[in-house]
Protein backbone atom coordinates (compact mmCIF):
# COMPACT_ATOMS: atom_id res chain seq x y z
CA UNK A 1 34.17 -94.11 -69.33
CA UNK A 2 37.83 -94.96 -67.95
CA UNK A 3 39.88 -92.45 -65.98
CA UNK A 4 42.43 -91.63 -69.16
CA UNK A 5 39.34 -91.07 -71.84
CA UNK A 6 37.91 -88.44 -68.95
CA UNK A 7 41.86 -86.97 -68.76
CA UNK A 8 41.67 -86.70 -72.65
CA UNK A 9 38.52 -85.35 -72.93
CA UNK A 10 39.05 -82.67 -70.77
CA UNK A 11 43.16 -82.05 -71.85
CA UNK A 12 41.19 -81.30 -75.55
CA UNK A 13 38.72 -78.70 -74.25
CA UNK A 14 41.58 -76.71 -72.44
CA UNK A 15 43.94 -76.77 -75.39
CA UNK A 16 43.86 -73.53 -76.69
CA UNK A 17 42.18 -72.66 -80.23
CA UNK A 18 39.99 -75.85 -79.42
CA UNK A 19 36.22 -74.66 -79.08
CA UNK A 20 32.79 -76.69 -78.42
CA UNK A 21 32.22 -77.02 -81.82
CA UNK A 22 35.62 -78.32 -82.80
CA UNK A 23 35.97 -80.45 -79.41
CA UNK A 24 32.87 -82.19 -80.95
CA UNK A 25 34.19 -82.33 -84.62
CA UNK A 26 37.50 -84.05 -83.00
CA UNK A 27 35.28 -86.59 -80.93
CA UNK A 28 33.60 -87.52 -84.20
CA UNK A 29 36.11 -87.81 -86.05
CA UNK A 30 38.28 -89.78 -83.58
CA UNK A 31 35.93 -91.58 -81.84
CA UNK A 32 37.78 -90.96 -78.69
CA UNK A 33 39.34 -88.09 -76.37
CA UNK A 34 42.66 -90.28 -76.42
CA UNK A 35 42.85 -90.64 -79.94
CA UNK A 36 42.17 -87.08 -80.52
CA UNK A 37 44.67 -85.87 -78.53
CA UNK A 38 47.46 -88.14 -80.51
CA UNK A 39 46.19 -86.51 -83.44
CA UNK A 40 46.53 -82.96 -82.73
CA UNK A 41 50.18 -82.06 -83.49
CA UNK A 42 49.85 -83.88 -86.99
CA UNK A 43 46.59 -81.92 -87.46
CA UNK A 44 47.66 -78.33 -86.22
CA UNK A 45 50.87 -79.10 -88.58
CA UNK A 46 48.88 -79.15 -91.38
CA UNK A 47 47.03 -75.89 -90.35
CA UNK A 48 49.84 -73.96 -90.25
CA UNK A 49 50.75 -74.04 -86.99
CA UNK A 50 51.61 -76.16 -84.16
CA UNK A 51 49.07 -76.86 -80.65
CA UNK A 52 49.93 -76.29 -77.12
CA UNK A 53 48.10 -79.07 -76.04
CA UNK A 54 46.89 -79.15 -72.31
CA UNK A 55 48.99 -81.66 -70.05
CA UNK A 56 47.84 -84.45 -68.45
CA UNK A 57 48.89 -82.83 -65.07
CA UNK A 58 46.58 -80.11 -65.89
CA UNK A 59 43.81 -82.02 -66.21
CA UNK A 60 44.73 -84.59 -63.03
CA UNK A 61 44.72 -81.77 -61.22
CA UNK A 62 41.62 -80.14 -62.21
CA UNK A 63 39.56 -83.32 -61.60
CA UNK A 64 41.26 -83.67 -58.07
CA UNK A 65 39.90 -79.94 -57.91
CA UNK A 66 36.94 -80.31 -58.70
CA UNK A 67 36.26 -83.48 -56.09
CA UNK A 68 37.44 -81.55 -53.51
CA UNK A 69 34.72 -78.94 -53.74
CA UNK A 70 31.64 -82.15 -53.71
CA UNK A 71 31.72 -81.63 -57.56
CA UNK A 72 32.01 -83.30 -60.61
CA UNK A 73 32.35 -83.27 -64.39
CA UNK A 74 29.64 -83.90 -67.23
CA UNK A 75 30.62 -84.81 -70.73
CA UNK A 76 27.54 -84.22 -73.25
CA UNK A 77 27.45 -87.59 -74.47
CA UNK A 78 26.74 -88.85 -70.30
CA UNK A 79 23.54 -89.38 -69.10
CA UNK A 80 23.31 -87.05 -66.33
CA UNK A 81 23.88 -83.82 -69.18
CA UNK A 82 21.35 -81.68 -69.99
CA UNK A 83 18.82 -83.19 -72.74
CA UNK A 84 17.84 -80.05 -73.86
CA UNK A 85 21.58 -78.59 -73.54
CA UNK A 86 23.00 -81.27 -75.63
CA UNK A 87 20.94 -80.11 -78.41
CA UNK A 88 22.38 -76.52 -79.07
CA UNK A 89 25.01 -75.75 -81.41
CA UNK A 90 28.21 -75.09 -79.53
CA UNK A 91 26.73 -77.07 -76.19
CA UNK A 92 29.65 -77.06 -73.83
CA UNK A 93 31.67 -80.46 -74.42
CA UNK A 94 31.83 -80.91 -70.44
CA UNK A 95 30.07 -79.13 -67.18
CA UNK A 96 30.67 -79.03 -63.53
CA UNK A 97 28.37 -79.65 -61.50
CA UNK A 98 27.63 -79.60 -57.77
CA UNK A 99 23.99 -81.08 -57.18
CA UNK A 100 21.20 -82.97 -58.62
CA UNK A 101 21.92 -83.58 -61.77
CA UNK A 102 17.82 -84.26 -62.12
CA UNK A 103 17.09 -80.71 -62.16
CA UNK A 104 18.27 -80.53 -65.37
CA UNK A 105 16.28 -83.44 -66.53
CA UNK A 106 13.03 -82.14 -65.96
CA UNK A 107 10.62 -79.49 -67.90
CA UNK A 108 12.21 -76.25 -67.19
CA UNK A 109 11.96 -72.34 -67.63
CA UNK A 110 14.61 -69.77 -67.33
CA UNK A 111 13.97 -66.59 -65.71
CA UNK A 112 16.01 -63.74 -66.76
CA UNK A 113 16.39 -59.91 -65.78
CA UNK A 114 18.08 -56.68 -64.80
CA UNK A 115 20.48 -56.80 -61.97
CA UNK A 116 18.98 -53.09 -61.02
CA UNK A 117 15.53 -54.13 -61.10
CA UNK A 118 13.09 -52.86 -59.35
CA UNK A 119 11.07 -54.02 -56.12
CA UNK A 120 7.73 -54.88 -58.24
CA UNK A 121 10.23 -56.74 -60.39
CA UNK A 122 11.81 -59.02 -58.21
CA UNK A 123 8.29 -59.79 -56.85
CA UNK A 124 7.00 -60.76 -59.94
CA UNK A 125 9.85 -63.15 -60.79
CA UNK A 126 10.09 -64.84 -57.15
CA UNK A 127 5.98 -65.13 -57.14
CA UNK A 128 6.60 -66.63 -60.88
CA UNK A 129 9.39 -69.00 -59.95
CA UNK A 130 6.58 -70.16 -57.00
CA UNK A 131 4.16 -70.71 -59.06
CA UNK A 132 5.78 -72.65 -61.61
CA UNK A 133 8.08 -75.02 -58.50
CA UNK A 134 4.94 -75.52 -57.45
CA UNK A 135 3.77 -76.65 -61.43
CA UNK A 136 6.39 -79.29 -61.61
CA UNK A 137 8.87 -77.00 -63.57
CA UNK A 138 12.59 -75.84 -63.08
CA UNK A 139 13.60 -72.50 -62.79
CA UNK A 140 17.12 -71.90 -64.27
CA UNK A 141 18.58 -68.79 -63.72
CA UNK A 142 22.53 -67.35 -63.37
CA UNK A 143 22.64 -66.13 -59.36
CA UNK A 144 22.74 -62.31 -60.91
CA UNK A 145 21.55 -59.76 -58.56
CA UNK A 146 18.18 -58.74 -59.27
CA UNK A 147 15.81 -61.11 -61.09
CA UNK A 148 17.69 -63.65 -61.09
CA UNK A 149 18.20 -63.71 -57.15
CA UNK A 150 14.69 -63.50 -56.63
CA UNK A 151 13.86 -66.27 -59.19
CA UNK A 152 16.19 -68.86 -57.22
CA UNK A 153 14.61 -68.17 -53.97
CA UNK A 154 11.01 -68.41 -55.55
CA UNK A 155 11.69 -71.70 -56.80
CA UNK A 156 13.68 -73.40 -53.54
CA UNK A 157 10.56 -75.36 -52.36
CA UNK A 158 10.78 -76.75 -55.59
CA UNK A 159 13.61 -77.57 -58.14
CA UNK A 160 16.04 -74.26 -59.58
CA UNK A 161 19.15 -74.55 -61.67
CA UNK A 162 21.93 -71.98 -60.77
CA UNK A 163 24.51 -71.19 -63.78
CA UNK A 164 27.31 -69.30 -63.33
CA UNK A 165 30.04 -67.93 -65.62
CA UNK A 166 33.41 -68.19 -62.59
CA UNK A 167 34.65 -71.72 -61.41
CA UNK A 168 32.30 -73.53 -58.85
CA UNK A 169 34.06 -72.04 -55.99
CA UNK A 170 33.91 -68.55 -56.87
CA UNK A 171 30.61 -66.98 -55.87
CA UNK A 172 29.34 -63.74 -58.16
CA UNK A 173 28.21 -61.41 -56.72
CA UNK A 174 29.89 -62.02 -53.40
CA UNK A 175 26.50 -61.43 -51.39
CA UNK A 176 25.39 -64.74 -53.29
CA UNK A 177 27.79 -66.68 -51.47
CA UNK A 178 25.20 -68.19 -49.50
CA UNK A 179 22.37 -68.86 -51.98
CA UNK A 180 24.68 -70.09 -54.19
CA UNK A 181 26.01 -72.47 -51.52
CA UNK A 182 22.02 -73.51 -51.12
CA UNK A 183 21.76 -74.30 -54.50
CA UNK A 184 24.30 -76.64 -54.77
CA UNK A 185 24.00 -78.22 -51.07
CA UNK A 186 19.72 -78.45 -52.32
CA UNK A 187 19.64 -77.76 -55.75
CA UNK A 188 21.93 -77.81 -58.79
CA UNK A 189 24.64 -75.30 -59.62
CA UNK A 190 26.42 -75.28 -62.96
CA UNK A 191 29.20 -74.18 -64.89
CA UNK A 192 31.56 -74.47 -67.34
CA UNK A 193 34.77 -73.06 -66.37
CA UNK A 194 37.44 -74.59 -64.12
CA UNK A 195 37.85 -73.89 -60.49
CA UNK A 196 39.65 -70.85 -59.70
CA UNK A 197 38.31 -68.81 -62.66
CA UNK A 198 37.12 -65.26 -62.16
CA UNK A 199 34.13 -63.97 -63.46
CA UNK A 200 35.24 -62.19 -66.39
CA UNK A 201 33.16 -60.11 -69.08
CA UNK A 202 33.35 -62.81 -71.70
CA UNK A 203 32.49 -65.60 -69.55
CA UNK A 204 28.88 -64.41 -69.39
CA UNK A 205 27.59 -64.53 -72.67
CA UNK A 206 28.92 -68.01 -73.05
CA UNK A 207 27.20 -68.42 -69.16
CA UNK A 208 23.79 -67.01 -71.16
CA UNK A 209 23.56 -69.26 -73.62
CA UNK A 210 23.83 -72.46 -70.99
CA UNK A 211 20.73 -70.78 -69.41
CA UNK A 212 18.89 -70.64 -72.63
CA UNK A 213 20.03 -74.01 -73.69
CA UNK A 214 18.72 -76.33 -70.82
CA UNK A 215 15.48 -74.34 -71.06
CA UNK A 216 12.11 -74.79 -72.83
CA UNK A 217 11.48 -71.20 -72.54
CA UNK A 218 13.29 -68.57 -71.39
CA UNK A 219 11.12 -65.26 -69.54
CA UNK A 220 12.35 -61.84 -69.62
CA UNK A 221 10.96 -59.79 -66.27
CA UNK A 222 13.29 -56.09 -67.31
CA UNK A 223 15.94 -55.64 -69.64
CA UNK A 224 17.93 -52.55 -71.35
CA UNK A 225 18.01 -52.53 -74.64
CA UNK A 226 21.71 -54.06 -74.62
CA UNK A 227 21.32 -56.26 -71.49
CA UNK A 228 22.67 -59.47 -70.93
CA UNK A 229 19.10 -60.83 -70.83
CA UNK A 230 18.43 -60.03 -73.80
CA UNK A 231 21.45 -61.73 -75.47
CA UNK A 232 20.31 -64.95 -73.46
CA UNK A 233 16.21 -64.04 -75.06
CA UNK A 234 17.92 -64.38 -78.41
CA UNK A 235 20.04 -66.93 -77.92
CA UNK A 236 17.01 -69.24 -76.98
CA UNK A 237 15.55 -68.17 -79.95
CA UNK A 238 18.51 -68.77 -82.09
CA UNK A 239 17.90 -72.37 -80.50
CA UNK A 240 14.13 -72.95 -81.43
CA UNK A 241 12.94 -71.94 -77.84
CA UNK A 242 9.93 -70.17 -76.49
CA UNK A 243 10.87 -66.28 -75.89
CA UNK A 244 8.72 -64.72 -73.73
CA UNK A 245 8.63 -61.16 -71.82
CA UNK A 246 6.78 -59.11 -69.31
CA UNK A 247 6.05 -55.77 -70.28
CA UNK A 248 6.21 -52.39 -68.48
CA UNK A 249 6.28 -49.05 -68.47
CA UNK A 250 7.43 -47.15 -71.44
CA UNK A 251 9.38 -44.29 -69.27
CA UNK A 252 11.41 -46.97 -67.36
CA UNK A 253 14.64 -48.20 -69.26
CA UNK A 254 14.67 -51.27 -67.90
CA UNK A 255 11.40 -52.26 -68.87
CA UNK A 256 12.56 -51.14 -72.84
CA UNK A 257 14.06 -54.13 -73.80
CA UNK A 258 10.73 -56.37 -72.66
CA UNK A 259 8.83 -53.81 -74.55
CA UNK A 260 10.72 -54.49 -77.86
CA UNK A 261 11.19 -58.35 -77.34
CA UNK A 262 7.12 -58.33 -77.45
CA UNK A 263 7.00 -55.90 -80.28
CA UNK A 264 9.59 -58.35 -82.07
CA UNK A 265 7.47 -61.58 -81.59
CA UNK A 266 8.07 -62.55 -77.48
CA UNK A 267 4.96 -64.02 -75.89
CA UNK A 268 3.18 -61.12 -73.08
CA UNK A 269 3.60 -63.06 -69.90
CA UNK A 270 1.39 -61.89 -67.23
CA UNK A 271 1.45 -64.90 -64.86
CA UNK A 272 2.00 -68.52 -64.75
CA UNK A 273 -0.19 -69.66 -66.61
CA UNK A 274 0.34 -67.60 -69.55
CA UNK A 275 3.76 -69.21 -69.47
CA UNK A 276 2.79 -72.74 -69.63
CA UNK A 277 0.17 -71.96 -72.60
CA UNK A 278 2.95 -70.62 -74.40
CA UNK A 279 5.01 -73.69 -73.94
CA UNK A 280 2.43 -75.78 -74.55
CA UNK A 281 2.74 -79.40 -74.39
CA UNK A 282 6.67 -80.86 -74.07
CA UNK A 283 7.94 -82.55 -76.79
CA UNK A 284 9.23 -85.35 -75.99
CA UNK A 285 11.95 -85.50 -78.62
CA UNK A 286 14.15 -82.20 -77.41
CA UNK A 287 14.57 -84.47 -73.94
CA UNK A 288 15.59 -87.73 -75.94
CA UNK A 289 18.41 -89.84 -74.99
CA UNK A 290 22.15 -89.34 -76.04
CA UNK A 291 23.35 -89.97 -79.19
CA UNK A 292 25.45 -92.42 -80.05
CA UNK A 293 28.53 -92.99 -78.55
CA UNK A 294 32.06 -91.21 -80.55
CA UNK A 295 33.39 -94.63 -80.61
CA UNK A 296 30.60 -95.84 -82.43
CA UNK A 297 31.22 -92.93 -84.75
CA UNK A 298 31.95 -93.41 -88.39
CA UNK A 299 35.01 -92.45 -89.64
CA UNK A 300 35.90 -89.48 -91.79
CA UNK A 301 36.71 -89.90 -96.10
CA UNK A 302 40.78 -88.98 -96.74
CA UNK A 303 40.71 -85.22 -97.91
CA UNK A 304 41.42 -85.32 -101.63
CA UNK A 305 44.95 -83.61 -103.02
CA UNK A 306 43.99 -80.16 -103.32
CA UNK A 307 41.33 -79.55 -101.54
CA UNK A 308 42.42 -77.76 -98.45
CA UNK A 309 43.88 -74.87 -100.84
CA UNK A 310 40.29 -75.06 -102.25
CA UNK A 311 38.85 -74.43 -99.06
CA UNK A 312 41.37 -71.91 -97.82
CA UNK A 313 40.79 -70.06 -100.51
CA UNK A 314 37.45 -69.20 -100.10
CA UNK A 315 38.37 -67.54 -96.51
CA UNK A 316 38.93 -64.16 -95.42
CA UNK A 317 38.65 -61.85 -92.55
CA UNK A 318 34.75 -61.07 -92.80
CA UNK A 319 32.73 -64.17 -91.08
CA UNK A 320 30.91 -66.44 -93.69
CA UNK A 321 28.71 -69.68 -93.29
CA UNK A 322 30.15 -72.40 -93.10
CA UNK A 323 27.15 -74.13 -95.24
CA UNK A 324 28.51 -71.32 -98.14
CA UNK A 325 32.01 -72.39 -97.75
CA UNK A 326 30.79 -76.08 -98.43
CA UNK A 327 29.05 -74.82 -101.87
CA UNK A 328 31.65 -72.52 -103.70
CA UNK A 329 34.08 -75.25 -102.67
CA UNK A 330 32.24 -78.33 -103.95
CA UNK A 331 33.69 -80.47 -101.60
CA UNK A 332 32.21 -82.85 -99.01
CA UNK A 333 30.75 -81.24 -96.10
CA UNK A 334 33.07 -83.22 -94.17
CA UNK A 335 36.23 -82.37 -96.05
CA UNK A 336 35.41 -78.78 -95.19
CA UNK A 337 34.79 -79.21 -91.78
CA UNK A 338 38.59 -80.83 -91.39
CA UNK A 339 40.41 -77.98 -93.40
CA UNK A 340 38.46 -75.63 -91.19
CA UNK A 341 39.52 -77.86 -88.25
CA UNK A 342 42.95 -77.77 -88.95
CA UNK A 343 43.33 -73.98 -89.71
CA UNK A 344 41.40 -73.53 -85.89
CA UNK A 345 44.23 -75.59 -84.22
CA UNK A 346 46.27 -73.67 -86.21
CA UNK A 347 45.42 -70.47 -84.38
CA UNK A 348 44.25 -69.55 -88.23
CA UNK A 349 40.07 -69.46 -88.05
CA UNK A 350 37.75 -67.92 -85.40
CA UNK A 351 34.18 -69.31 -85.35
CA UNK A 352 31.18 -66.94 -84.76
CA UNK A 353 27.28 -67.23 -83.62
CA UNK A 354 25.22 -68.50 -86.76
CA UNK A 355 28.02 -71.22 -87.36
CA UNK A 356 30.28 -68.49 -89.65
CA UNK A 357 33.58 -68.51 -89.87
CA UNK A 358 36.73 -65.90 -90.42
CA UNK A 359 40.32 -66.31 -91.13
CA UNK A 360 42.52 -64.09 -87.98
């Protein structure tokens, strides 16, 4: 990939009103980052609106960034992504990385939990993440206090994935500063914001479902009933992976949201073992190769004279599918997908989980 498709690429994702799933609809569509970018304004216009597209400066400057701090960036369609990562829905378009990138490539396990939890706790998930380094498995976690801590330093003789939801030179919670540094120097270390950004509230659901995504399985050691780990439980469900808990005490609230994972269909995990019986045997086709290339990508029918009033039509402020916009409307899937496309660069559409959409 040349030095100006990497600038494009990554002057698309930090456009505002562009997401991962409409980075990836433009990269389709376009077949390239550069060609994407020329196509914006025209696009936007015909949303209703007009883009402030990201400079090239921006972008130089991030990539100089990020090279200073031993890191790099990952598009989804490069080798070195995440197999299992590139096969979500909404699978960040790029990731920076400090590392080996081989962590990632391997059968892995996240290993989720309270931040508060307690000392049996945290000795359960480093004595888990042990076992399983010692089983040929990665341990991804998000270098939370807690679980997640312990998980990391169970599985440094082995291979552990550290995701985090700042920029790669912004350690959270500051007494990480040095495991996190460990995990990159030894390990791999992940995210998917640029350098510099805080760790804000609404970077870490977005950090959660990266952990779920590059995982076969994700294992819950205590949760509340509103955690954070629970949100990442579901999202690897939402993506077809193994959810599994360890259960506790009914009087302790953090052992509550195990408890009703279980009751809801999670796999009781008592100890290694019971985690790699309820994995069972990798398939090898959710670690399969990239796709095809966006260049090699076929390009989109013309949009037929009224059909984006059609479309628009059918939106409102309450989220809908996207599959049930596609039926009322009668139009080709793809001819949806561009109105909605155009009405997002607008600043006119918001996407939601479950691939429904809502009109701001």
């Amino acid at each position: 990939m040349s030095h100006a498709e990497r600038v494009a690429r990554l002057r698309l994702i930090r456009t505002p009103n562009i997401g991962p799933v409409s980075w990836q609809q433009l990269m389709l569509r376009f077949g390239s980052g550069e060609a994407a970018i020329e196509a914006l304004p025209d696009l936007a216009l015909r949303g209703g609106g007009k883009p402030r597209i990201a400079s090239a400066d921006l972008a130089e400057r991030e990539i100089e960034r990020v090279a200073e701090l031993g890191a790099r960036h990952v598009f989804s369609d490069e080798a070195d992504y995440s197999p299992l990562l590139r096969e979500v829905e909404g699978a960040p378009p790029v990731l920076i990385v400090r590392g080996d990138t081989a962590m990632a490539q391997r059968p892995s396990v996240a290993i989720v939990g309270a931040r508060n939890a307690s000392a049996i706790a945290c000795r359960f998930a480093r004595q888990l993440a042990v076992d399983l380094a010692a089983r040929g498995v990665t341990v991804v976690s998000g270098l939370a206090r807690g679980v997640d801590t312990a998980a990391h330093v169970g599985a440094m003789g082995g291979a552990t994935v550290g995701v985090i939801a700042s920029g790669i030179d912004i350690a959270f919670p500051p007494e990480n500063a040095a495991l996190q540094e460990k995990i990159a120097a030894d390990q791999l270390l992940v995210s998917e914001q640029p350098p510099g950004t805080e760790p804000l509230a609404r970077h870490f659901p977005a950090r959660n479902r990266i952990i779920a995504g590059m995982a076969h399985g994700t294992v819950v050691i205590e949760a509340a009933p509103k955690s954070g780990s629970l949100i990442t439980a579901r999202r690897a469900g939402d993506f077809g992976r193994e959810v599994m808990a360890v259960p506790g005490s009914p009087l302790d609230p953090r052992a509550q949201g195990c408890n009703l994972l279980i009751r809801e269909g999670a796999t009781l995990i008592q100890n290694v073992d019971d985690v790699l019986e309820a994995l069972g045997p990798i398939d090898v086709r959710m670690t399969r190769e990239p796709r095809q290339a966006f260049a090699d990508s076929s390009p989109a029918e013309p949009m037929g004279e009224g059909d984006r009033d059609v479309v628009a039509a059918l939106l409102g402020p309450t989220p809908v599918a996207v599959d049930e916009i596609v039926r009322q409307s009668g139009r080709p899937a793809a001819t949806v997908q561009l109105v909605l496309l155009e009405l997002e660069l607008a600043g006119r559409l918001e996407r939601h989980a479950g691939a429904r959409i809502s009109l701001l």
